[in-house]
PDB file of N, CA and C in Angstrom:
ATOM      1  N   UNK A   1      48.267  74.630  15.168  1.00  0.00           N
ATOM      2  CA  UNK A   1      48.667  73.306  15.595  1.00  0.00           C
ATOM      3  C   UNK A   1      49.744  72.738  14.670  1.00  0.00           C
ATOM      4  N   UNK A   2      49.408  73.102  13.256  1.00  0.00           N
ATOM      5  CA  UNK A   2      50.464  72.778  12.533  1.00  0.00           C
ATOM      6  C   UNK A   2      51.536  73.091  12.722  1.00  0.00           C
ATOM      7  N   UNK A   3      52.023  73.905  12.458  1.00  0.00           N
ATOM      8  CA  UNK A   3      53.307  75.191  12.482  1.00  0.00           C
ATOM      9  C   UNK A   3      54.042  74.512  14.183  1.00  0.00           C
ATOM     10  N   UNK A   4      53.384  74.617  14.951  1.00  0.00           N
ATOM     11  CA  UNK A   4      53.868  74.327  16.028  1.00  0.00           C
ATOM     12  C   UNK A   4      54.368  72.120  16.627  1.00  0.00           C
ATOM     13  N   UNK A   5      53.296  71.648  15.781  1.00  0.00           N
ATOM     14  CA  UNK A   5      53.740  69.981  15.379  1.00  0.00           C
ATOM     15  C   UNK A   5      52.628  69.720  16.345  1.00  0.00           C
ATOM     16  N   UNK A   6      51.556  70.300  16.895  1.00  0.00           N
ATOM     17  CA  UNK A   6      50.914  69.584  17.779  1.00  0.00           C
ATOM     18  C   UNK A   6      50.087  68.368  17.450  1.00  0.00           C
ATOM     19  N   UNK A   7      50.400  67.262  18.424  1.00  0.00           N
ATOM     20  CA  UNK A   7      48.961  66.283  17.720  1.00  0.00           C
ATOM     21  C   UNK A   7      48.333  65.740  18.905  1.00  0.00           C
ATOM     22  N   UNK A   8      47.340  65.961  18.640  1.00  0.00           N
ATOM     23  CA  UNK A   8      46.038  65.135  19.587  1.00  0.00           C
ATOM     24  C   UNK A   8      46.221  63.913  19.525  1.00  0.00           C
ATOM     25  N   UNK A   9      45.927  63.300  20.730  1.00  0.00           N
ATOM     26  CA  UNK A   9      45.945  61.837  21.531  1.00  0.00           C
ATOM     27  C   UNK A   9      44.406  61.706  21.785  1.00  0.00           C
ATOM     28  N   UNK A  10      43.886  62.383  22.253  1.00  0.00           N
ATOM     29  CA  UNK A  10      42.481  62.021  23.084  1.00  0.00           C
ATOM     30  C   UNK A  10      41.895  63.268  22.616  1.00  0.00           C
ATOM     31  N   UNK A  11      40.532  63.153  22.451  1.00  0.00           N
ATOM     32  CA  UNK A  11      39.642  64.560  22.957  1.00  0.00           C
ATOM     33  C   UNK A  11      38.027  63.983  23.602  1.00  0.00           C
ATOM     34  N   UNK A  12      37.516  64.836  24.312  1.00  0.00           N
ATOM     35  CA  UNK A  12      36.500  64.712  24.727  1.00  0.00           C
ATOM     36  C   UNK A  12      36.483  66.083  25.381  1.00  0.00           C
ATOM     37  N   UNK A  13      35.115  66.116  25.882  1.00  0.00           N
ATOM     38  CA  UNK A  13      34.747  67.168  26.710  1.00  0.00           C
ATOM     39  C   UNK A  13      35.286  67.702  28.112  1.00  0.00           C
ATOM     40  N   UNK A  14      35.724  65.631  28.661  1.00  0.00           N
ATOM     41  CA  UNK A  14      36.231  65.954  30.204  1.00  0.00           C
ATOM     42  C   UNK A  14      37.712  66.272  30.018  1.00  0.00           C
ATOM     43  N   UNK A  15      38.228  65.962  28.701  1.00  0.00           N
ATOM     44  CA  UNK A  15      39.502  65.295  29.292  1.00  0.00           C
ATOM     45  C   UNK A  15      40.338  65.788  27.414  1.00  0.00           C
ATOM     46  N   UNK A  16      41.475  65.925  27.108  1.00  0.00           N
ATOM     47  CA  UNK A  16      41.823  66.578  25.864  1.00  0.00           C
ATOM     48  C   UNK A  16      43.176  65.720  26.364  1.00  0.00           C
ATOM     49  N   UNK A  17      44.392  65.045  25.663  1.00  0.00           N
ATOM     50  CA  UNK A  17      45.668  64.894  25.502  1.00  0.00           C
ATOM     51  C   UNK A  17      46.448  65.265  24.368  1.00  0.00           C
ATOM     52  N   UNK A  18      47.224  65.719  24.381  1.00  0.00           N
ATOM     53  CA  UNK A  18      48.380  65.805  23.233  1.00  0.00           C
ATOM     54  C   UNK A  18      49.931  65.992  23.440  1.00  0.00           C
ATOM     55  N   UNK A  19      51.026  65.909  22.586  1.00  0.00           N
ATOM     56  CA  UNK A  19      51.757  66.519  22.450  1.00  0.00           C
ATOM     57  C   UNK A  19      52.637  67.445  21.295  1.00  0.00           C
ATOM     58  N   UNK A  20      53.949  67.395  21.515  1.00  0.00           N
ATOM     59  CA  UNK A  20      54.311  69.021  21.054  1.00  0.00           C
ATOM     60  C   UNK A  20      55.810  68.479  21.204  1.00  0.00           C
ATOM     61  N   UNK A  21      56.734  68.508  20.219  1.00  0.00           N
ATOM     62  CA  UNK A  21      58.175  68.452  20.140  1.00  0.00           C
ATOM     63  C   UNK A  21      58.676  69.751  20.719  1.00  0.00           C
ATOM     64  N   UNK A  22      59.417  69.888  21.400  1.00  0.00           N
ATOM     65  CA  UNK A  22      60.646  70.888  21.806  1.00  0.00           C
ATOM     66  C   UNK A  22      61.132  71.404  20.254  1.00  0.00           C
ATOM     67  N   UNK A  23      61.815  70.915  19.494  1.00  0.00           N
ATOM     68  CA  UNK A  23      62.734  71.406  18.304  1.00  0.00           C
ATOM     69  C   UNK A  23      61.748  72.265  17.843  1.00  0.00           C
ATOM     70  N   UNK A  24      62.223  73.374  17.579  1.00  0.00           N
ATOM     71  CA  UNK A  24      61.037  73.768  16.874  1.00  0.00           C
ATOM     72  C   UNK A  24      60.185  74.686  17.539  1.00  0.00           C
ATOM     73  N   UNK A  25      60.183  74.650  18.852  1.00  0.00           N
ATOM     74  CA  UNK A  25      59.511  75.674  19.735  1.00  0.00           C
ATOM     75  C   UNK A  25      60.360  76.212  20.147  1.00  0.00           C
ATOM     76  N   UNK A  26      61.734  76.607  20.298  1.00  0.00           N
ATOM     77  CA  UNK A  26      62.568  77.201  21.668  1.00  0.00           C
ATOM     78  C   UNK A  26      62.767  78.681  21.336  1.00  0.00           C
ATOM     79  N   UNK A  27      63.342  79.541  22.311  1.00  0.00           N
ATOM     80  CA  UNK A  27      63.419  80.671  22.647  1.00  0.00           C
ATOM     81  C   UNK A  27      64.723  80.469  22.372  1.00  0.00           C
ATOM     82  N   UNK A  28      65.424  81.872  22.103  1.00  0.00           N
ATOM     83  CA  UNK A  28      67.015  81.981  21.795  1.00  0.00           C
ATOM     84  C   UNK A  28      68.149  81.037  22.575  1.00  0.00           C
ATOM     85  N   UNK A  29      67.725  80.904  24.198  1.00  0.00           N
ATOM     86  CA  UNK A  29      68.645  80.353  25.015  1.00  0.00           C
ATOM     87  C   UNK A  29      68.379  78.513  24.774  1.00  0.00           C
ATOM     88  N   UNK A  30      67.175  78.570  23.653  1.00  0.00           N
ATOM     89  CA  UNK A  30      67.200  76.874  23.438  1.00  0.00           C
ATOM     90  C   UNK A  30      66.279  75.914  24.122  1.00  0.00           C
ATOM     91  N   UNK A  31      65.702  76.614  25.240  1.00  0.00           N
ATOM     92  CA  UNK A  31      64.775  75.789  26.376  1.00  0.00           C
ATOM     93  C   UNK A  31      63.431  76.085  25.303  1.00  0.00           C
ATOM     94  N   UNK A  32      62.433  75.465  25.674  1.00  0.00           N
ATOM     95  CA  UNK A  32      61.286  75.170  24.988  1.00  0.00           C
ATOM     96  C   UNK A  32      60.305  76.638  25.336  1.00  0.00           C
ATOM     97  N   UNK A  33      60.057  77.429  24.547  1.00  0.00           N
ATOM     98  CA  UNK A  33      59.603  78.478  24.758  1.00  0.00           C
ATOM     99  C   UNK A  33      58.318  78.558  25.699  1.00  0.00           C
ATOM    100  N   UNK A  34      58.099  79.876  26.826  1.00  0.00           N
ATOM    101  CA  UNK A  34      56.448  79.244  27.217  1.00  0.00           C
ATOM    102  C   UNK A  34      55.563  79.998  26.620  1.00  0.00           C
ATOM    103  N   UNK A  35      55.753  80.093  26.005  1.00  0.00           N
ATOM    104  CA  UNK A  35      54.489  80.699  24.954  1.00  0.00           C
ATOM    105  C   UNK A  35      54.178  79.074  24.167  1.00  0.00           C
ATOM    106  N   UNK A  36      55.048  78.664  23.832  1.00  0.00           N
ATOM    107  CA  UNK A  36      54.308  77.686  23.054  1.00  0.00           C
ATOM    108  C   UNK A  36      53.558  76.172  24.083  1.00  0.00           C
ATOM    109  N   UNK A  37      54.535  76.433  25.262  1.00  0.00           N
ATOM    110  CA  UNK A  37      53.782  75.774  26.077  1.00  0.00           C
ATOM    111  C   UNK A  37      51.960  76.295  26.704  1.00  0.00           C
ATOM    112  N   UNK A  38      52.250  77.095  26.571  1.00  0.00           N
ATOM    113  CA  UNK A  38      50.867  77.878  26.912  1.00  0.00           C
ATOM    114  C   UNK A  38      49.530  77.610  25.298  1.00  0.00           C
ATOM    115  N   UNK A  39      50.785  77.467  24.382  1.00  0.00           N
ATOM    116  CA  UNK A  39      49.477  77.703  23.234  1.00  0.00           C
ATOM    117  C   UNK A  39      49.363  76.039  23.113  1.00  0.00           C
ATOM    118  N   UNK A  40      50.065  75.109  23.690  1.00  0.00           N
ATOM    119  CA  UNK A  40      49.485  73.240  24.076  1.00  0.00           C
ATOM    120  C   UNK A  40      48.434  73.439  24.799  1.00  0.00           C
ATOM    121  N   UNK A  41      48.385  73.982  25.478  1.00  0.00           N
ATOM    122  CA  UNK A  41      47.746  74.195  27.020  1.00  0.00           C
ATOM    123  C   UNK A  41      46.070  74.774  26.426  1.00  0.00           C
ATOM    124  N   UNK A  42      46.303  75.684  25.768  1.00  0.00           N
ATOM    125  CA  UNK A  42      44.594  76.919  25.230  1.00  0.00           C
ATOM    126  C   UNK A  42      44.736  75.598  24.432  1.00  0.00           C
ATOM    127  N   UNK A  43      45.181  75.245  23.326  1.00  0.00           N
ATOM    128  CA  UNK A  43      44.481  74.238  22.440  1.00  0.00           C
ATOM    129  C   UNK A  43      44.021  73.379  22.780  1.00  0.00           C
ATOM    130  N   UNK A  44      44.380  72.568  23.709  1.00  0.00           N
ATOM    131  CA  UNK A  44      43.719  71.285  24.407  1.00  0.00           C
ATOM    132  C   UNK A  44      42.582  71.716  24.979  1.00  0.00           C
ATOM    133  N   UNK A  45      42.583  72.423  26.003  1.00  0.00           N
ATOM    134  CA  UNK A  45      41.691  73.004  27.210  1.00  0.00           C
ATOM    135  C   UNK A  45      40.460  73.647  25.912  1.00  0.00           C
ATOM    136  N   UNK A  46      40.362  74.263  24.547  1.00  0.00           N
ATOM    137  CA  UNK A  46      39.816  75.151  23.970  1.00  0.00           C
ATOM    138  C   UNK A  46      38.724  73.746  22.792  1.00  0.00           C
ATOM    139  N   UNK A  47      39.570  72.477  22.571  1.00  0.00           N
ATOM    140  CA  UNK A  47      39.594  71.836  21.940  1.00  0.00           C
ATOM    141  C   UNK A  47      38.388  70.603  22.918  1.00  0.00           C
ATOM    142  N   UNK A  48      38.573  70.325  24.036  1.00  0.00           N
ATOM    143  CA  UNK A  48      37.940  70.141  24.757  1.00  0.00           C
ATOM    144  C   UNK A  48      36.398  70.856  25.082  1.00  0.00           C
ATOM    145  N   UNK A  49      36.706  72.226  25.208  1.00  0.00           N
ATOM    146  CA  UNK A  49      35.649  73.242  25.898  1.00  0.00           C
ATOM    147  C   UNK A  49      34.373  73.567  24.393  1.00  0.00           C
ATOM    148  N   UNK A  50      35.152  72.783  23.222  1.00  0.00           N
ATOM    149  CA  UNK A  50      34.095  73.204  22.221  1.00  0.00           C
ATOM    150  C   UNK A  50      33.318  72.056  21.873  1.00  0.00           C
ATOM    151  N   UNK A  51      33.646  70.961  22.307  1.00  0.00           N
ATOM    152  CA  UNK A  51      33.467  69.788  22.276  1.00  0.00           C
ATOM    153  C   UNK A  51      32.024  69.488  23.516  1.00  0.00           C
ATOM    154  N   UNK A  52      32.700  70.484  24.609  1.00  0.00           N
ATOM    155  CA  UNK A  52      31.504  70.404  25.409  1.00  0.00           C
ATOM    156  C   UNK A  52      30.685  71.328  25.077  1.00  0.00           C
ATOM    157  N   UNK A  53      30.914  72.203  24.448  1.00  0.00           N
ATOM    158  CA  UNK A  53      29.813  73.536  24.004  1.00  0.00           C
ATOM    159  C   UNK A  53      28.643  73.082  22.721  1.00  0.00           C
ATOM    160  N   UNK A  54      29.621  72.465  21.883  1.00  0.00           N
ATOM    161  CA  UNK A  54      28.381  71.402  20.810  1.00  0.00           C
ATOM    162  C   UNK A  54      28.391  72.198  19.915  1.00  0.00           C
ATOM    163  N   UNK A  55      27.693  71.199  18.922  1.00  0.00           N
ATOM    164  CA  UNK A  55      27.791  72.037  17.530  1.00  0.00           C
ATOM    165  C   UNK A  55      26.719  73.187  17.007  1.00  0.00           C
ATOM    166  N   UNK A  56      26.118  74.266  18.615  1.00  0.00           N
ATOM    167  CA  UNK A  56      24.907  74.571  18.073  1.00  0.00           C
ATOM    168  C   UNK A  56      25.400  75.833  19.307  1.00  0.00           C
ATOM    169  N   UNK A  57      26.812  76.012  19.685  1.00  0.00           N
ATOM    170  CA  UNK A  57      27.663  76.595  20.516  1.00  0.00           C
ATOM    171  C   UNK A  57      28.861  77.166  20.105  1.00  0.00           C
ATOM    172  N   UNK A  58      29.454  77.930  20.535  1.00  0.00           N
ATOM    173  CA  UNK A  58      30.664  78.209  20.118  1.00  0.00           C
ATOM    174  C   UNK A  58      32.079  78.642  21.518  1.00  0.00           C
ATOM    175  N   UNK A  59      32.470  78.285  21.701  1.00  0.00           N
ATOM    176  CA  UNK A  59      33.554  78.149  23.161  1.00  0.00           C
ATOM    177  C   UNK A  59      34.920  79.089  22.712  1.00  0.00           C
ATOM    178  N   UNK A  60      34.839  80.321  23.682  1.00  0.00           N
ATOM    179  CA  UNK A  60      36.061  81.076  23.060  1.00  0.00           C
ATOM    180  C   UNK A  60      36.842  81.060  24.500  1.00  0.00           C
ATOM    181  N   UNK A  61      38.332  81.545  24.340  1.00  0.00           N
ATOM    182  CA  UNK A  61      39.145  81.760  25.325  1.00  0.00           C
ATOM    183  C   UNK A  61      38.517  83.679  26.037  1.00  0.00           C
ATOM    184  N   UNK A  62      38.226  83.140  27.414  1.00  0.00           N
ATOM    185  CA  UNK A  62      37.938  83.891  28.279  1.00  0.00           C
ATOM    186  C   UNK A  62      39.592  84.470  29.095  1.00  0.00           C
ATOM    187  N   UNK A  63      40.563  83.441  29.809  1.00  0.00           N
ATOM    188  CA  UNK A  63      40.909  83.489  30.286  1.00  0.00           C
ATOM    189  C   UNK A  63      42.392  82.371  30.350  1.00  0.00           C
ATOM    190  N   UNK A  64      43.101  82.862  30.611  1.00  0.00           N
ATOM    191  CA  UNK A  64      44.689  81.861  30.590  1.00  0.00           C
ATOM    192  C   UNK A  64      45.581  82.146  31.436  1.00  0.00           C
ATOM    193  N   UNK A  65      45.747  81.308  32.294  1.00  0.00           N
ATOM    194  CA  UNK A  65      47.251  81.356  32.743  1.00  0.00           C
ATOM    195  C   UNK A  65      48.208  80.754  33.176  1.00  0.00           C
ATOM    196  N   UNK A  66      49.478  80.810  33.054  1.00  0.00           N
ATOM    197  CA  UNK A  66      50.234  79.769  33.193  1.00  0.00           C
ATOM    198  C   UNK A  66      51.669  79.637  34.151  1.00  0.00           C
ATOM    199  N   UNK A  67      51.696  78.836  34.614  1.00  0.00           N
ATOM    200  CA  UNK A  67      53.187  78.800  35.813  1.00  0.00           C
ATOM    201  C   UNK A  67      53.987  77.587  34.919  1.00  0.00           C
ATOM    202  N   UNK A  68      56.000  78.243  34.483  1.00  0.00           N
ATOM    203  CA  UNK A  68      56.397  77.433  34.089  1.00  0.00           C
ATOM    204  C   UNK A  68      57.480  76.940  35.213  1.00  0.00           C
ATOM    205  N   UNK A  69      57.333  75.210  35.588  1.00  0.00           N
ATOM    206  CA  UNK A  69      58.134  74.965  36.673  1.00  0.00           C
ATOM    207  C   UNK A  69      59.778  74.746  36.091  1.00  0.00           C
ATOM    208  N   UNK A  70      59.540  74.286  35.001  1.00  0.00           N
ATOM    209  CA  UNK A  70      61.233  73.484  34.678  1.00  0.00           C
ATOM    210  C   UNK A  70      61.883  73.861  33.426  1.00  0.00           C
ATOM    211  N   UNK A  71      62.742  74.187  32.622  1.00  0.00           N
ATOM    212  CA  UNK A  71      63.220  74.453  31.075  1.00  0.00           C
ATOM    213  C   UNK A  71      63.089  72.803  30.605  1.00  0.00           C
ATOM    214  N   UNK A  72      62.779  72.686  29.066  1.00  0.00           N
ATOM    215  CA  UNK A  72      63.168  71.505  28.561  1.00  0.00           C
ATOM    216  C   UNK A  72      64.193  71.801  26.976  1.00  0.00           C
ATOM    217  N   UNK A  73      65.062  71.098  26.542  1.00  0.00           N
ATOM    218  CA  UNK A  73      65.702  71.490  25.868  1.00  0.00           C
ATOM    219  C   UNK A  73      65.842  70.395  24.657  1.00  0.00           C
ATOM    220  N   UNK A  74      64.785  69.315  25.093  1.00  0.00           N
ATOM    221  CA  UNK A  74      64.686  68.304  23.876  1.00  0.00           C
ATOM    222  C   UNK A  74      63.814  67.770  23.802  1.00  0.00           C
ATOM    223  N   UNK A  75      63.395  66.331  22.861  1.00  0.00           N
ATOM    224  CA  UNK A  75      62.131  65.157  23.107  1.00  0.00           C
ATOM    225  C   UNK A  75      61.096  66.448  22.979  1.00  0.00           C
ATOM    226  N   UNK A  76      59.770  65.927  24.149  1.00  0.00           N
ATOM    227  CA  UNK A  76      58.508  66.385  23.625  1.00  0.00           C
ATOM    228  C   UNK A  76      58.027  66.746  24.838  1.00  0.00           C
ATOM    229  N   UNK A  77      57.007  67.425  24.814  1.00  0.00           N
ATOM    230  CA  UNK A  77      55.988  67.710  25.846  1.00  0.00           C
ATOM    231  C   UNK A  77      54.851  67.576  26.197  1.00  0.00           C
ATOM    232  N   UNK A  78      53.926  66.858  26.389  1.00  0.00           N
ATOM    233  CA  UNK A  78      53.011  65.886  26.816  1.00  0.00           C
ATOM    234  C   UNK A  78      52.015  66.827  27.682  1.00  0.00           C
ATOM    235  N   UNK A  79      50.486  67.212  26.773  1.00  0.00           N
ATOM    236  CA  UNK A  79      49.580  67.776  27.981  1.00  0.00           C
ATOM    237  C   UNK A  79      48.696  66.836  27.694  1.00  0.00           C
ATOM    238  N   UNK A  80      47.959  67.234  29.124  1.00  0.00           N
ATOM    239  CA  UNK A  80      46.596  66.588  29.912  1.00  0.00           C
ATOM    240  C   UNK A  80      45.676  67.720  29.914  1.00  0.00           C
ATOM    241  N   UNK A  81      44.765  67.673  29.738  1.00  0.00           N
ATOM    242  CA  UNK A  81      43.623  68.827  29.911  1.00  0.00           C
ATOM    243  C   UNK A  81      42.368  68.252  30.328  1.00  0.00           C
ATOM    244  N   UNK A  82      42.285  68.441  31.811  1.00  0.00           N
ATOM    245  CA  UNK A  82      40.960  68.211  32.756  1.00  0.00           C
ATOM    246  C   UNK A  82      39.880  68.754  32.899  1.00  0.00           C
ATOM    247  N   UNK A  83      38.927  68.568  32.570  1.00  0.00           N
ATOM    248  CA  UNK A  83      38.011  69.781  32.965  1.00  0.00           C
ATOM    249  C   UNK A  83      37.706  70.139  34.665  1.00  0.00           C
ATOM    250  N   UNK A  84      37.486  71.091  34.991  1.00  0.00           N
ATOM    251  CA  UNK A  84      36.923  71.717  36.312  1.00  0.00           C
ATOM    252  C   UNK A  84      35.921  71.650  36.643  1.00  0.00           C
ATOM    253  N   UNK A  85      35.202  72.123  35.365  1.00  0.00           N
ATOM    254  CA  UNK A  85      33.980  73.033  35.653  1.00  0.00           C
ATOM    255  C   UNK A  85      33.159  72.822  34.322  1.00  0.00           C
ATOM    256  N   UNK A  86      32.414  72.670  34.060  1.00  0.00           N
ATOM    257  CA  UNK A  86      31.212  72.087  32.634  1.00  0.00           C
ATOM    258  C   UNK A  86      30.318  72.634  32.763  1.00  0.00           C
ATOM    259  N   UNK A  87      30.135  74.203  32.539  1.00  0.00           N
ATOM    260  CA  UNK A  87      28.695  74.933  33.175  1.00  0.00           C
ATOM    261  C   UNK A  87      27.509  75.587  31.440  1.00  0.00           C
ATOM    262  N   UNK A  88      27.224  75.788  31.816  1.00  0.00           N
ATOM    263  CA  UNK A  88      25.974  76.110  30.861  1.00  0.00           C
ATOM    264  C   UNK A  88      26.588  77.639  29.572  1.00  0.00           C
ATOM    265  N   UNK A  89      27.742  78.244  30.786  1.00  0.00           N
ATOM    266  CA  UNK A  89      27.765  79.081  29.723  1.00  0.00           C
ATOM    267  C   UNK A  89      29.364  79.558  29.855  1.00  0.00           C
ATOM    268  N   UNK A  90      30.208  78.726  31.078  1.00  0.00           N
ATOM    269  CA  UNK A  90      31.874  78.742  30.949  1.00  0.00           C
ATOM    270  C   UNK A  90      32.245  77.363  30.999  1.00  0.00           C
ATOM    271  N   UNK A  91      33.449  76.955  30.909  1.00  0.00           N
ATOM    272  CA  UNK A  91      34.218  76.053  30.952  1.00  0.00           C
ATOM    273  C   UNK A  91      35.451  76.033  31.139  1.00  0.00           C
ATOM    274  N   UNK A  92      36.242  75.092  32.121  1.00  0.00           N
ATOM    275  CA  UNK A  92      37.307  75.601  32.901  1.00  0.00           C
ATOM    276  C   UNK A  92      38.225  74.420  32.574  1.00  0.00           C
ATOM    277  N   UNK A  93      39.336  74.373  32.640  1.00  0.00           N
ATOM    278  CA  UNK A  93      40.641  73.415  32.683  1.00  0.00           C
ATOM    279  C   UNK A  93      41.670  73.753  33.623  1.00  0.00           C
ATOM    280  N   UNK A  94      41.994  72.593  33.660  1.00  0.00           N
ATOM    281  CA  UNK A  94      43.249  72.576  34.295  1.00  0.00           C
ATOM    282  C   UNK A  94      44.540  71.708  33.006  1.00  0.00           C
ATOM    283  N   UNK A  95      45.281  72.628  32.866  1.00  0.00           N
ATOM    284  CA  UNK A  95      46.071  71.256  31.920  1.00  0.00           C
ATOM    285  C   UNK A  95      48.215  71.379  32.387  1.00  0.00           C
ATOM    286  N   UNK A  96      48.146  70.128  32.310  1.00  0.00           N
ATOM    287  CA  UNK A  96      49.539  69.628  32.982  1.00  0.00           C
ATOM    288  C   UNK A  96      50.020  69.332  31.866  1.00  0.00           C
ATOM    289  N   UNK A  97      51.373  70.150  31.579  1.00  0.00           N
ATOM    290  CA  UNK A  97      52.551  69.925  30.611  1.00  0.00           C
ATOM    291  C   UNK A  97      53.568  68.945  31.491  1.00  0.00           C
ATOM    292  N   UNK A  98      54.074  68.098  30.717  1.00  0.00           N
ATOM    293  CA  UNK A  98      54.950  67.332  31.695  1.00  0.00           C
ATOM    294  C   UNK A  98      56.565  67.149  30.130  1.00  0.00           C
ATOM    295  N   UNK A  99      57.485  66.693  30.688  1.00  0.00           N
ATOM    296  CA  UNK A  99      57.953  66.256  29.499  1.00  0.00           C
ATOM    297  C   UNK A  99      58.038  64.961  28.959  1.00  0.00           C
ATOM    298  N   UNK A 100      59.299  64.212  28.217  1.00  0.00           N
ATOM    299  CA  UNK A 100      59.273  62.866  28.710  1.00  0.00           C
ATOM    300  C   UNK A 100      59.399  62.054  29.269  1.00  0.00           C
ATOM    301  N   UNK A 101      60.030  62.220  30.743  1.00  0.00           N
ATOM    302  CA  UNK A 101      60.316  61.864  31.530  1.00  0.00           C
ATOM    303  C   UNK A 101      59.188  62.061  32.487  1.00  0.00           C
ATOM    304  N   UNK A 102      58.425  62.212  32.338  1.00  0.00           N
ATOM    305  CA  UNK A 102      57.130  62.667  33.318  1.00  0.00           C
ATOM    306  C   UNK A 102      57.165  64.004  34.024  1.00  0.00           C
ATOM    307  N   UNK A 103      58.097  65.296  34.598  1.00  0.00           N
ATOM    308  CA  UNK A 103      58.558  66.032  35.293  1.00  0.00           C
ATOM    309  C   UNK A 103      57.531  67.048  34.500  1.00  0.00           C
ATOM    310  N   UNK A 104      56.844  67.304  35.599  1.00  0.00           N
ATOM    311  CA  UNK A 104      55.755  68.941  34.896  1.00  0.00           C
ATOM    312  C   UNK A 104      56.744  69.947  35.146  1.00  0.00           C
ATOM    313  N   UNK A 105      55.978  70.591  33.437  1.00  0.00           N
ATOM    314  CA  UNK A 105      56.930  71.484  32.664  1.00  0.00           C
ATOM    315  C   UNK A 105      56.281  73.035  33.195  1.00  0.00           C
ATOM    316  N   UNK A 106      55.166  72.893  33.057  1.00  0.00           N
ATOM    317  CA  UNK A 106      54.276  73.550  33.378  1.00  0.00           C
ATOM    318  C   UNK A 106      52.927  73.474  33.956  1.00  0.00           C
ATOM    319  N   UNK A 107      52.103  74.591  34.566  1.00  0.00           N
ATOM    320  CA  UNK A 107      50.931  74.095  34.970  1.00  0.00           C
ATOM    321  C   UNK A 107      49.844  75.329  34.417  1.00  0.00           C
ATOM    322  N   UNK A 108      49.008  74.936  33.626  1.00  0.00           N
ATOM    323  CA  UNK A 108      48.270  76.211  33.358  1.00  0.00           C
ATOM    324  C   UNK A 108      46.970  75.856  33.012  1.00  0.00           C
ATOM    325  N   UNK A 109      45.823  76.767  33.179  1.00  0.00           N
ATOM    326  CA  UNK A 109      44.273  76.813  33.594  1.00  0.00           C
ATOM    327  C   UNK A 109      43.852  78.094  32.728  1.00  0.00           C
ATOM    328  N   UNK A 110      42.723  77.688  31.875  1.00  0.00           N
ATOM    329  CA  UNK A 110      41.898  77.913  30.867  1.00  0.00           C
ATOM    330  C   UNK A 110      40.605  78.199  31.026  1.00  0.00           C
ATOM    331  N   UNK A 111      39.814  79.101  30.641  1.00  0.00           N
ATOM    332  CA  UNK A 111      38.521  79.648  31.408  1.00  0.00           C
ATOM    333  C   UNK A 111      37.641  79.802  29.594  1.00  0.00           C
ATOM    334  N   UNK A 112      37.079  79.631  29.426  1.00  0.00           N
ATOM    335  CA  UNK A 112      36.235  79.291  27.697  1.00  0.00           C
ATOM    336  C   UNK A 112      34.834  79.544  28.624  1.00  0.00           C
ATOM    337  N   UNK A 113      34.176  80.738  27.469  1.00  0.00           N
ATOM    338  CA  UNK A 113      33.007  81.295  27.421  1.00  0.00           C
ATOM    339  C   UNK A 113      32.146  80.235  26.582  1.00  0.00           C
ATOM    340  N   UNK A 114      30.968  80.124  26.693  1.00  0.00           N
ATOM    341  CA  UNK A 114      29.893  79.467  25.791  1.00  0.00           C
ATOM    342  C   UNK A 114      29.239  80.361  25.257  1.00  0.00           C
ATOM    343  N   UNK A 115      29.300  80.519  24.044  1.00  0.00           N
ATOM    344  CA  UNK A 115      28.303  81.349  23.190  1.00  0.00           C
ATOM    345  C   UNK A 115      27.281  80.776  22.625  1.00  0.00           C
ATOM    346  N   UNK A 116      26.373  81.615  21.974  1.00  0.00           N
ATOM    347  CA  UNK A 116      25.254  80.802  20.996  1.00  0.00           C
ATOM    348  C   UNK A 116      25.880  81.186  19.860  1.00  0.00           C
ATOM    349  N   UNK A 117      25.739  80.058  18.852  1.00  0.00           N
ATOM    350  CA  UNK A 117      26.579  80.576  17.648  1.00  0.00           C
ATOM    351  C   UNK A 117      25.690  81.301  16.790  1.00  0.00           C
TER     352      UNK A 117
END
């Protein structure tokens, strides 16, 4: 989270926000890399899913994937992370990258196992 500038806005179980500067993330051609959009996306959704798993649990990444709709090449990027699904032993997201202008950047969905720790 460091390395990358991420900072949390919200967390809870249903619901995770943050964002993520562009500078600093881009790929050679300068647009905001999607890998790092994807690693906003597992952190929120993962950050969330452990939150619902509890401290007597442990919530790992099962599953990821991601569709990028638009390049961004400045400012920041803004996720939402929803939960789906709150089950006994997975946990699911949906989380919306948008930029600053509101325009989703991306759209990508997160699948977290529940373990016993």
């Amino acid at each position: 989270m460091e390395r990358l500038g991420i900072q949390l806005t919200h967390v809870a179980p249903e619901r995770a926000t943050g964002s993520m500067p562009v500078e600093g993330n881009t790929q050679p051609a300068g647009l905001l890399h999607g890998g790092a959009s994807v690693t906003l996306a597992e952190t929120l959704g993962s950050i969330a899913a452990q939150l619902h798993a509890g401290t007597d649990r442990a919530a790992v990444g099962l599953e990821v994937n991601a569709t990028h709709h638009r390049g961004v090449r400045s400012g920041s990027v803004h996720g939402v992370a929803t939960a789906l699904h709150l089950g006994r032993t997975t946990a699911a997201y949906e989380i919306v990258v948008t930029d600053d202008d509101g325009r989703r950047v991306c759209t990508a969905r997160l699948t977290c196992m529940i373990l016993a720790a």
